[in-house]
N, C-alpha and C. Protein backbone atom coordinates (compact mmCIF):
# COMPACT_ATOMS: atom_id res chain seq x y z
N UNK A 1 27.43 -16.11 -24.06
CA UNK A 1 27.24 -16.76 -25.33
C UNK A 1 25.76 -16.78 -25.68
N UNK A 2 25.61 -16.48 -27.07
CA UNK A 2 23.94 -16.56 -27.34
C UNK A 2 23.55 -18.08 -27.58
N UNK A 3 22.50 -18.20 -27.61
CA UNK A 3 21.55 -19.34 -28.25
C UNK A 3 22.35 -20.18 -29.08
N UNK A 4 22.42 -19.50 -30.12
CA UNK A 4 22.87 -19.58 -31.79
C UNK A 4 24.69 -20.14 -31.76
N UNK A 5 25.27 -19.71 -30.79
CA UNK A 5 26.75 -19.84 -30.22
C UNK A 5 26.61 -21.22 -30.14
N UNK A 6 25.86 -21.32 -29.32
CA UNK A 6 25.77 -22.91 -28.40
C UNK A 6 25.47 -23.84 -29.24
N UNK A 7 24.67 -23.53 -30.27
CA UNK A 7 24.24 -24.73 -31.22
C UNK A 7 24.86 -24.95 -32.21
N UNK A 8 26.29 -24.47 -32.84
CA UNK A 8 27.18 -24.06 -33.36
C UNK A 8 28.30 -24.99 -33.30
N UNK A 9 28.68 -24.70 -32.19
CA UNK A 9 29.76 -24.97 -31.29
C UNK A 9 29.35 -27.09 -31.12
N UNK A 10 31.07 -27.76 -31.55
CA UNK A 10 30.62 -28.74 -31.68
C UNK A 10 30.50 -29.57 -30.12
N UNK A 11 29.58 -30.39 -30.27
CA UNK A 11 28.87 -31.34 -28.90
C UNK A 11 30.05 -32.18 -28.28
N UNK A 12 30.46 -32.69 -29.03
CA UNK A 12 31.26 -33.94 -28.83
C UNK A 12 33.13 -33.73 -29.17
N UNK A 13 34.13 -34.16 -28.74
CA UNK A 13 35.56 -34.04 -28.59
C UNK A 13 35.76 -35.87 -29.94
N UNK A 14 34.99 -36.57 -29.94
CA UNK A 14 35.32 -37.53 -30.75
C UNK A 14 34.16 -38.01 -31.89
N UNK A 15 35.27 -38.61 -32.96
CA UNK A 15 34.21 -38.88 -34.09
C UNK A 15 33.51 -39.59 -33.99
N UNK A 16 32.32 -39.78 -34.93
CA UNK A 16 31.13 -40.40 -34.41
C UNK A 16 31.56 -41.99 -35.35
N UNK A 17 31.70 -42.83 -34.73
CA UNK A 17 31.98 -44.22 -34.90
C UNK A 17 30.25 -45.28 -34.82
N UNK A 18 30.55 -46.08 -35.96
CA UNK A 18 29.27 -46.76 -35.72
C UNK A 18 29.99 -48.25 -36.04
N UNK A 19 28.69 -49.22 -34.96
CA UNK A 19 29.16 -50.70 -34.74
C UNK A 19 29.43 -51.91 -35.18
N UNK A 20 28.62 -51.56 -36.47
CA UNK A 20 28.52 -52.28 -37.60
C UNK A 20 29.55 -53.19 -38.07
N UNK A 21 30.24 -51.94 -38.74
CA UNK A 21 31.74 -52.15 -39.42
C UNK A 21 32.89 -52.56 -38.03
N UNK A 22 33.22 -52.05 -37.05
CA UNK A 22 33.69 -52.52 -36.12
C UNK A 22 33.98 -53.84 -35.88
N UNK A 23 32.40 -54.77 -35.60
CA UNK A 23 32.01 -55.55 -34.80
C UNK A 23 32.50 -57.06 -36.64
N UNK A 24 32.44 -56.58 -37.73
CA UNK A 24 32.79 -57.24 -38.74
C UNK A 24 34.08 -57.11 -39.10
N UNK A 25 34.56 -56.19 -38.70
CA UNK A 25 35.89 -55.81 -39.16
C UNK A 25 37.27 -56.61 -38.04
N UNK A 26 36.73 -56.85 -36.63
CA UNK A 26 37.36 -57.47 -35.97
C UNK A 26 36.84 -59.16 -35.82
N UNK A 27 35.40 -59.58 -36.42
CA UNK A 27 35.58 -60.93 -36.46
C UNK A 27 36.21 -61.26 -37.90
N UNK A 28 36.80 -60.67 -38.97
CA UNK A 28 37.65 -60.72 -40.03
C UNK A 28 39.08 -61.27 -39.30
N UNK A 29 39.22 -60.22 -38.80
CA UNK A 29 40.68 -60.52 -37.83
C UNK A 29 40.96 -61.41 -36.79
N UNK A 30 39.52 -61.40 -36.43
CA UNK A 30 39.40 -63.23 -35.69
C UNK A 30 39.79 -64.23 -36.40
N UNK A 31 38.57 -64.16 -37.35
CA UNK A 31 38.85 -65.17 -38.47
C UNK A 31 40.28 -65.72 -39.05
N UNK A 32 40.97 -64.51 -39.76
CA UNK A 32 42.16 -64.89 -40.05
C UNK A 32 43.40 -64.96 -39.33
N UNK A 33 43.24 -64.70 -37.60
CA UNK A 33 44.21 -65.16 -36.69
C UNK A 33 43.77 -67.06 -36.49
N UNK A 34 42.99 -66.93 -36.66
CA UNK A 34 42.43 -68.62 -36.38
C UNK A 34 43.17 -69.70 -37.18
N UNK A 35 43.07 -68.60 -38.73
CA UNK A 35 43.78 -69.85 -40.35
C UNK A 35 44.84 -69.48 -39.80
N UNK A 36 45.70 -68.43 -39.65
CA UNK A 36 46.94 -68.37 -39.16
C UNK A 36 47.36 -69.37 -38.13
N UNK A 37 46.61 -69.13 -37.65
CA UNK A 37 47.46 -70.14 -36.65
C UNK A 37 47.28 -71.87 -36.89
N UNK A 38 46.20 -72.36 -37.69
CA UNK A 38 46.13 -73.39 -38.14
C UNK A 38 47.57 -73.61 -38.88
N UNK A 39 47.65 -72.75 -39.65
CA UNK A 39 49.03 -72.63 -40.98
C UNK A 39 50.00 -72.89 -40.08
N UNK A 40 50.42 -72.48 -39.09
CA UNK A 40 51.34 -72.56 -38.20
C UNK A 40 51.61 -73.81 -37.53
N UNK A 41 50.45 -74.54 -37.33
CA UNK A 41 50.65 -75.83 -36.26
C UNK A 41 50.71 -76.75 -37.93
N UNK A 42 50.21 -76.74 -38.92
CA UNK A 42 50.36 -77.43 -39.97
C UNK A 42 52.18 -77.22 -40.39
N UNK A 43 52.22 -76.58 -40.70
CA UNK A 43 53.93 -76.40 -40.60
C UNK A 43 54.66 -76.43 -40.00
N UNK A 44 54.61 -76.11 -38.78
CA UNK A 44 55.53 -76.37 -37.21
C UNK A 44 55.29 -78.23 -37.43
N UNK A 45 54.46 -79.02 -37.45
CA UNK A 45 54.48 -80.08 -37.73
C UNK A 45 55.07 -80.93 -38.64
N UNK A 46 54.91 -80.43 -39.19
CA UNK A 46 55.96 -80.92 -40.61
C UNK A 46 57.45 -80.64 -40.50
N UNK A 47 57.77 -79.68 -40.18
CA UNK A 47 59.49 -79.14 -40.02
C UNK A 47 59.66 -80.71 -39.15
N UNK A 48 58.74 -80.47 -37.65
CA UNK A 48 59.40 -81.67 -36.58
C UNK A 48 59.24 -82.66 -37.13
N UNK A 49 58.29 -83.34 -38.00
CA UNK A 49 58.34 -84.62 -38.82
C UNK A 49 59.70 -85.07 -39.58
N UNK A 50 59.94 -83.78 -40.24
CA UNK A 50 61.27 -83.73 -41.95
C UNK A 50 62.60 -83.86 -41.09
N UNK A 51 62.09 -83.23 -39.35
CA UNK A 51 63.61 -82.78 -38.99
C UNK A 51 64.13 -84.20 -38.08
N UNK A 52 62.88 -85.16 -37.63
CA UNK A 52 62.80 -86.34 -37.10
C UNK A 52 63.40 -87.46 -37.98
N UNK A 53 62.85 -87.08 -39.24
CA UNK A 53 63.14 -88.36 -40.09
C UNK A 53 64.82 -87.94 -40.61
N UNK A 54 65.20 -86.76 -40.63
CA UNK A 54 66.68 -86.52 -41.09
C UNK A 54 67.56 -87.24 -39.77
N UNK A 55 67.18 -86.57 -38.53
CA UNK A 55 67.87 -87.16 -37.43
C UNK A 55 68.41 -88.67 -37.77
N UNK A 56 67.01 -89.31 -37.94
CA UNK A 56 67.22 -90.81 -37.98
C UNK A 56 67.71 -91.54 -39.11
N UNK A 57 68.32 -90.59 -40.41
CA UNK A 57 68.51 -90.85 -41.37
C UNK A 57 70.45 -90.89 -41.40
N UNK A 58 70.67 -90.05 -39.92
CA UNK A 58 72.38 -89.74 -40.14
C UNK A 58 73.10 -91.24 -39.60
N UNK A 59 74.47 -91.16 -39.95
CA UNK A 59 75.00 -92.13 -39.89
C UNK A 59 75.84 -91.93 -37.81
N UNK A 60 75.96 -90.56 -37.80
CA UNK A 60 76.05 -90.64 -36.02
C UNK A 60 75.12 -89.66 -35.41
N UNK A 61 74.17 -90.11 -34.56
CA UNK A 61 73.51 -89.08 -33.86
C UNK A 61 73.88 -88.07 -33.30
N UNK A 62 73.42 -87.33 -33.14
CA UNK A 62 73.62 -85.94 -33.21
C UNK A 62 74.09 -85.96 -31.71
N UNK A 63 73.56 -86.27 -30.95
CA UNK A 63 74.27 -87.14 -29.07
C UNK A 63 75.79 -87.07 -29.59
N UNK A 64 75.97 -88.00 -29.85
CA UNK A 64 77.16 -88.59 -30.16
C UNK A 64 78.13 -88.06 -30.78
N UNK A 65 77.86 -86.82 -31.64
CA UNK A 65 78.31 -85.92 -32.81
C UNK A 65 79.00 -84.90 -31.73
N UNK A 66 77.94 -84.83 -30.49
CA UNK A 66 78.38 -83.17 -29.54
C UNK A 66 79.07 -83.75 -28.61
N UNK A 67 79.33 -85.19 -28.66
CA UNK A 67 80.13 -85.57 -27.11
C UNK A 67 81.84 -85.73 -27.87
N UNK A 68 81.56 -86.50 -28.81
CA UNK A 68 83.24 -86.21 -29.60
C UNK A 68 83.37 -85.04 -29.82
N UNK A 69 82.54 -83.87 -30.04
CA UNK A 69 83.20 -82.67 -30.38
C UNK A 69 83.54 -81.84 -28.92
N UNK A 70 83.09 -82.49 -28.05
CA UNK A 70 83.61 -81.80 -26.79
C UNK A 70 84.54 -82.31 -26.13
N UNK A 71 84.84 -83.66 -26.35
CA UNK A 71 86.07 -84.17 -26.06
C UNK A 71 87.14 -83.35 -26.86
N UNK A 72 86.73 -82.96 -28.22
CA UNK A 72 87.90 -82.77 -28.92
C UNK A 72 88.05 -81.34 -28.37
N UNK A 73 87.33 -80.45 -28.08
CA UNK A 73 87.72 -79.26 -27.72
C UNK A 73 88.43 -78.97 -26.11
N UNK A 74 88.10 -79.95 -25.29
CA UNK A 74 89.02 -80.22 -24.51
C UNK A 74 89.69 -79.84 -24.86
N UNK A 75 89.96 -81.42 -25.23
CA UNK A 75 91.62 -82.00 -25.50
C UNK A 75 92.62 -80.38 -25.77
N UNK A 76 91.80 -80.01 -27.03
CA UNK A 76 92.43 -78.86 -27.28
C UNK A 76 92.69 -77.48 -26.39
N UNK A 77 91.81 -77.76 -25.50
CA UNK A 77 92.43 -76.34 -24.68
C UNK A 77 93.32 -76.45 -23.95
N UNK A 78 93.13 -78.20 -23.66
CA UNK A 78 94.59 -78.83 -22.81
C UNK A 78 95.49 -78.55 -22.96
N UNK A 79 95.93 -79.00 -24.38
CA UNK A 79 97.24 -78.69 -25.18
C UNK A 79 97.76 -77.11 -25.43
N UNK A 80 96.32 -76.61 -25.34
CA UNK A 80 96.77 -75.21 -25.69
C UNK A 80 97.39 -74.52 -24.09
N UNK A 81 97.02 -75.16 -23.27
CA UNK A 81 96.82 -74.15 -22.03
C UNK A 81 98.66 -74.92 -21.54
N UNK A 82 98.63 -76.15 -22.19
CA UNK A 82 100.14 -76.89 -21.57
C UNK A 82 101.14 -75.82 -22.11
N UNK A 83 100.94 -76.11 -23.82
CA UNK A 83 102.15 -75.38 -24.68
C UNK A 83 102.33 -73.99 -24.39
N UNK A 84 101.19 -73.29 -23.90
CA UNK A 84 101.43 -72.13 -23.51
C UNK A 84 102.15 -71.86 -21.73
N UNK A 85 101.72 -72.70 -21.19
CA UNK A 85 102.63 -72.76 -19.58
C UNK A 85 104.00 -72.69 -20.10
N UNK A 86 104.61 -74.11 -21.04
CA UNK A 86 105.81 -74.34 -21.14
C UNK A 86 106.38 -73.75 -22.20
N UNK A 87 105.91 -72.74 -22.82
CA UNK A 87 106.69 -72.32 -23.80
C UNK A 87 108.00 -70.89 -22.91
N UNK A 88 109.14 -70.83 -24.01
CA UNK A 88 110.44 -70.28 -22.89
C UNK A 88 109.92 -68.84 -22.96
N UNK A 89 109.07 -68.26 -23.37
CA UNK A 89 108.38 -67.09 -22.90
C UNK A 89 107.74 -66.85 -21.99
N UNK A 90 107.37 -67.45 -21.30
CA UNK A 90 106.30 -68.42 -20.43
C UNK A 90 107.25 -67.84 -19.24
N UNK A 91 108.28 -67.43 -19.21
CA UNK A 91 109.09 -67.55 -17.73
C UNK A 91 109.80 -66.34 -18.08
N UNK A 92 109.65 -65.28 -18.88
CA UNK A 92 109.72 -63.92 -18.72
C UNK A 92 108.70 -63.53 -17.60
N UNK A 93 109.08 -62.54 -16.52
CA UNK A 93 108.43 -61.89 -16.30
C UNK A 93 108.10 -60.65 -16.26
N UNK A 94 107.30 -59.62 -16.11
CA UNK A 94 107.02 -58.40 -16.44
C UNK A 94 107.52 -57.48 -15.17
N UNK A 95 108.69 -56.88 -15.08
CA UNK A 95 109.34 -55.96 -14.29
C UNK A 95 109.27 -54.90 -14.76
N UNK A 96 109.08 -53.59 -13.77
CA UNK A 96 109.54 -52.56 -14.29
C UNK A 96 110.72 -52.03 -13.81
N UNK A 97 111.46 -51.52 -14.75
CA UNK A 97 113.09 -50.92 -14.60
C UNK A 97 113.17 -50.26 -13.37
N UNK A 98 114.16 -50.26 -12.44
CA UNK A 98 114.45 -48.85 -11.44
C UNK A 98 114.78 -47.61 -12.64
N UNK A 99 113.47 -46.69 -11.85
CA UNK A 99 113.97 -45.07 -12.84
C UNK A 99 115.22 -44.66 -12.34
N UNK A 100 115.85 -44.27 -13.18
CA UNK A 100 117.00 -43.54 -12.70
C UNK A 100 116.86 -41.97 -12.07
N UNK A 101 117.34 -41.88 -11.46
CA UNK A 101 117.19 -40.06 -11.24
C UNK A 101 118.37 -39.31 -11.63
């Protein structure tokens, strides 16, 4: 290769990046992960406030709401699991025929 080849031929495999813009461009993104997340604990706060004061606003707590509804679903599988033992189908059983030859 001559002289002239070599000086030609580019130096570097990556673009030439300067620090400037970089070093501003990611405290931007600092910056607005910071309000973000302020926005976030300001509103996450408020939901648990609105969702505190509804709790205490119902006429049965919500405790109390999931323990009758699990009694009741019992109950119900009880009944379901009885009527289905004793129903007269219930005492078919599944045979298979002798094949004939």
């Amino acid at each position: 290769m001559s002289s002239a080849e070599q000086n030609s031929a580019p130096t570097r495999n990556w673009p030439e990046v300067q620090a400037a813009p970089l070093i501003v461009g990611g405290s931007l993104i600092g910056i607005g992960a910071a309000i973000a997340a302020v926005g976030v604990a300001v509103a996450g706060a408020h939901l648990i406030s609105a969702t505190r004061q509804w709790v205490n606003e119902l006429e049965t707590p919500p405790s109390q709401l999931a323990r009758l509804k699990w009694e009741q679903a019992k109950t119900a599988a009880a009944s379901g699991a009885t009527t289905w033992r004793e129903h007269p189908n219930a005492q078919v059983s599944w045979t298979r025929r002798a094949s004939q030859n």
